[in-house]
Protein backbone atom coordinates (compact mmCIF):
# COMPACT_ATOMS: atom_id res chain seq x y z
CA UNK A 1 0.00 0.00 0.00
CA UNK A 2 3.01 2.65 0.70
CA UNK A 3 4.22 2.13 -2.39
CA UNK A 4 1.18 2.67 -4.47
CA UNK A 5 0.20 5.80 -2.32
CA UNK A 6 4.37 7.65 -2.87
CA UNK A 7 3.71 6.28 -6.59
CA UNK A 8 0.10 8.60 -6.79
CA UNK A 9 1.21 11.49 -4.35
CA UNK A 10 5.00 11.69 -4.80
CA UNK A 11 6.59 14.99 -7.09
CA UNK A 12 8.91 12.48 -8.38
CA UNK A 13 6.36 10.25 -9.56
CA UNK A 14 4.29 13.10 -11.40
CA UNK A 15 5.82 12.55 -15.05
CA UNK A 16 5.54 9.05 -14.46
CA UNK A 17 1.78 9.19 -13.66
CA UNK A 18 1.32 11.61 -16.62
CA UNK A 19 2.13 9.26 -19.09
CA UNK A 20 -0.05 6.40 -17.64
CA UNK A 21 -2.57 8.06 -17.81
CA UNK A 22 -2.02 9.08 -21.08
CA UNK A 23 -1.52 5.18 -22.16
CA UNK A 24 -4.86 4.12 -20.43
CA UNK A 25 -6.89 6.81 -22.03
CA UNK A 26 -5.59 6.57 -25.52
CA UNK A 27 -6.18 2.98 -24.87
CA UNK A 28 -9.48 3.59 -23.62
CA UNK A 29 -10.48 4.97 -26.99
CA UNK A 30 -9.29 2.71 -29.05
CA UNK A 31 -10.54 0.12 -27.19
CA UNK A 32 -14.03 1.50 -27.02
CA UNK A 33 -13.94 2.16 -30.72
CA UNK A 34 -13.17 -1.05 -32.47
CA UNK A 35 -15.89 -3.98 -32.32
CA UNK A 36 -15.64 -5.63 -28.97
CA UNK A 37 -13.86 -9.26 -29.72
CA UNK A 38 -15.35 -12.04 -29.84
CA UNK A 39 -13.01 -13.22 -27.01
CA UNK A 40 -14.00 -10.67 -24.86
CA UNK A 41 -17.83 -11.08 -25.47
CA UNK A 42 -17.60 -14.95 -24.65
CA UNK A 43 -16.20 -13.88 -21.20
CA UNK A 44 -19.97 -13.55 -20.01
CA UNK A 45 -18.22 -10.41 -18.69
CA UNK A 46 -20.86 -7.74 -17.40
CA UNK A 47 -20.30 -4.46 -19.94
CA UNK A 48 -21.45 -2.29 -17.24
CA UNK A 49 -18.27 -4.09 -15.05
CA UNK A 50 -16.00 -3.61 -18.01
CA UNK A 51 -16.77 0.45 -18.16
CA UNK A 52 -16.45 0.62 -14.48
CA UNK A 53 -13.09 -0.58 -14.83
CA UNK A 54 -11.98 1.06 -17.35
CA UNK A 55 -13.04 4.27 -16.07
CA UNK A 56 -11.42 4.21 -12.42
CA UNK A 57 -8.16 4.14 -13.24
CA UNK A 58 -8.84 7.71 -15.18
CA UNK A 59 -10.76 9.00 -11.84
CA UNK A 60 -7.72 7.81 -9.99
CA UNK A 61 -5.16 9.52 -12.14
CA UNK A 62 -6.50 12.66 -13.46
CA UNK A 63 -6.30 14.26 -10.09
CA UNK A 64 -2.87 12.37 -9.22
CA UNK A 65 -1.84 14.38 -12.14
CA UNK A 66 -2.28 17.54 -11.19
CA UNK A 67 -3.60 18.91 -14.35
CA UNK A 68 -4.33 22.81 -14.45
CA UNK A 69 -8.03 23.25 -13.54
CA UNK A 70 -9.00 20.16 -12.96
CA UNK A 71 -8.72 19.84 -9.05
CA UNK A 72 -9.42 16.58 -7.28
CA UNK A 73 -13.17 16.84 -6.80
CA UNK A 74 -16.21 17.84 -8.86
CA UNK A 75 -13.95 19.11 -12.07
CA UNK A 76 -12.48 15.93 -12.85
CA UNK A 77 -15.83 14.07 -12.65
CA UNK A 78 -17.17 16.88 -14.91
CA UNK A 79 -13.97 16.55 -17.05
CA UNK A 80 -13.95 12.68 -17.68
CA UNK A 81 -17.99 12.56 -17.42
CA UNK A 82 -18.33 14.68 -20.58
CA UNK A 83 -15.85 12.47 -21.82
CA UNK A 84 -17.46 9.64 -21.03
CA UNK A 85 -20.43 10.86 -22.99
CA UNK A 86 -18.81 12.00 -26.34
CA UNK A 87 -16.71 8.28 -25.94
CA UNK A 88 -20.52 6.76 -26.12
CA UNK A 89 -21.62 9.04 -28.84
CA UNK A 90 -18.42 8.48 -31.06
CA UNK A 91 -19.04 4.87 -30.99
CA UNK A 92 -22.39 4.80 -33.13
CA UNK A 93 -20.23 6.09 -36.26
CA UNK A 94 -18.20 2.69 -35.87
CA UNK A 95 -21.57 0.56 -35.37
CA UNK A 96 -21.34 -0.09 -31.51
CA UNK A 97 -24.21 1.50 -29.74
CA UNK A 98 -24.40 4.29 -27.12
CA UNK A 99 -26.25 3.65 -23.67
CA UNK A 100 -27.08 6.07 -20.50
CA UNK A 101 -26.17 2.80 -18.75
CA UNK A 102 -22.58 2.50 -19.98
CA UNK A 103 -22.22 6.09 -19.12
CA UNK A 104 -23.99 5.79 -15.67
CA UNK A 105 -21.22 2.76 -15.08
CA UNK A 106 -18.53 5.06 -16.71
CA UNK A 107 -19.25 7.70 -13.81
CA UNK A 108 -19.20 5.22 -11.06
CA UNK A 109 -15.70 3.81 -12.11
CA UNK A 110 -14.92 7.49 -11.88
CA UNK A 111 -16.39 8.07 -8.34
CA UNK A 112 -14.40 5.07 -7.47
CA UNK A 113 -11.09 6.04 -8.69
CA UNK A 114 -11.53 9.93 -7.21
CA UNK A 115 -12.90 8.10 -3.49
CA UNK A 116 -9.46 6.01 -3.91
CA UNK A 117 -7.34 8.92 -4.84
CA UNK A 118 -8.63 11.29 -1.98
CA UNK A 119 -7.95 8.28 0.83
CA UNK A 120 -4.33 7.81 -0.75
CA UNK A 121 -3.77 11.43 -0.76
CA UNK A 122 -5.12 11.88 2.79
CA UNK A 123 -2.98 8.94 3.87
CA UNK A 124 -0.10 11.37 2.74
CA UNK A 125 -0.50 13.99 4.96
């Protein structure tokens, strides 16, 4: 636990977390804009678990990040919510569908990862 909470809060860690989080959400869209495999679809796999997932790590990052006018609260769940709702949008050009579900699951991951990153950085002080 230590050493995930001086990875997220450290200044020596910042540039580091910067470019995860830049791998997970390029990753995020071009995952979420390709057909889902069939792989992944045979996994019986709950969608709504999958966008949960793949949300929190972006709740837990974007304020670990520090990035100018986001904060650590309400702006990043603003910030990666309307995300979260042009990512669902986008996808009907490529044939997936959008759903207020996905994006209701999206926000949760999100509330997740910014509960996580507020005990970690509490932890610090």
């Amino acid at each position: 636990m230590t050493d995930l909470r001086l990875l997220l809060t450290a200044d020596r860690w910042l540039s580091h977390r910067r470019v995860l989080l830049a791998v997970i959400w390029i990753s995020l869209v071009i995952l979420t804009h390709i057909p889902v495999p069939q792989t992944v679809q045979g996994l019986g796999v709950s969608d709504k678990l999958i966008h949960l997932i793949g949300y929190f790590p972006l709740g837990l990052l974007l304020p670990a990040c520090r990035v100018p006018g986001c904060g650590t609260g309400w702006r990043c769940l603003v910030v990666i919510g309307i995300y979260g709702i042009l990512d669902e949008l986008f996808q009907i050009p490529v044939g997936r569908t959008a759903s207020f579900l996905d994006w209701v699951a999206d926000v949760l991951g999100i509330l997740l990862g910014l509960s996580a990153w507020r005990m970690l950085a509490r932890t610090r002080e």
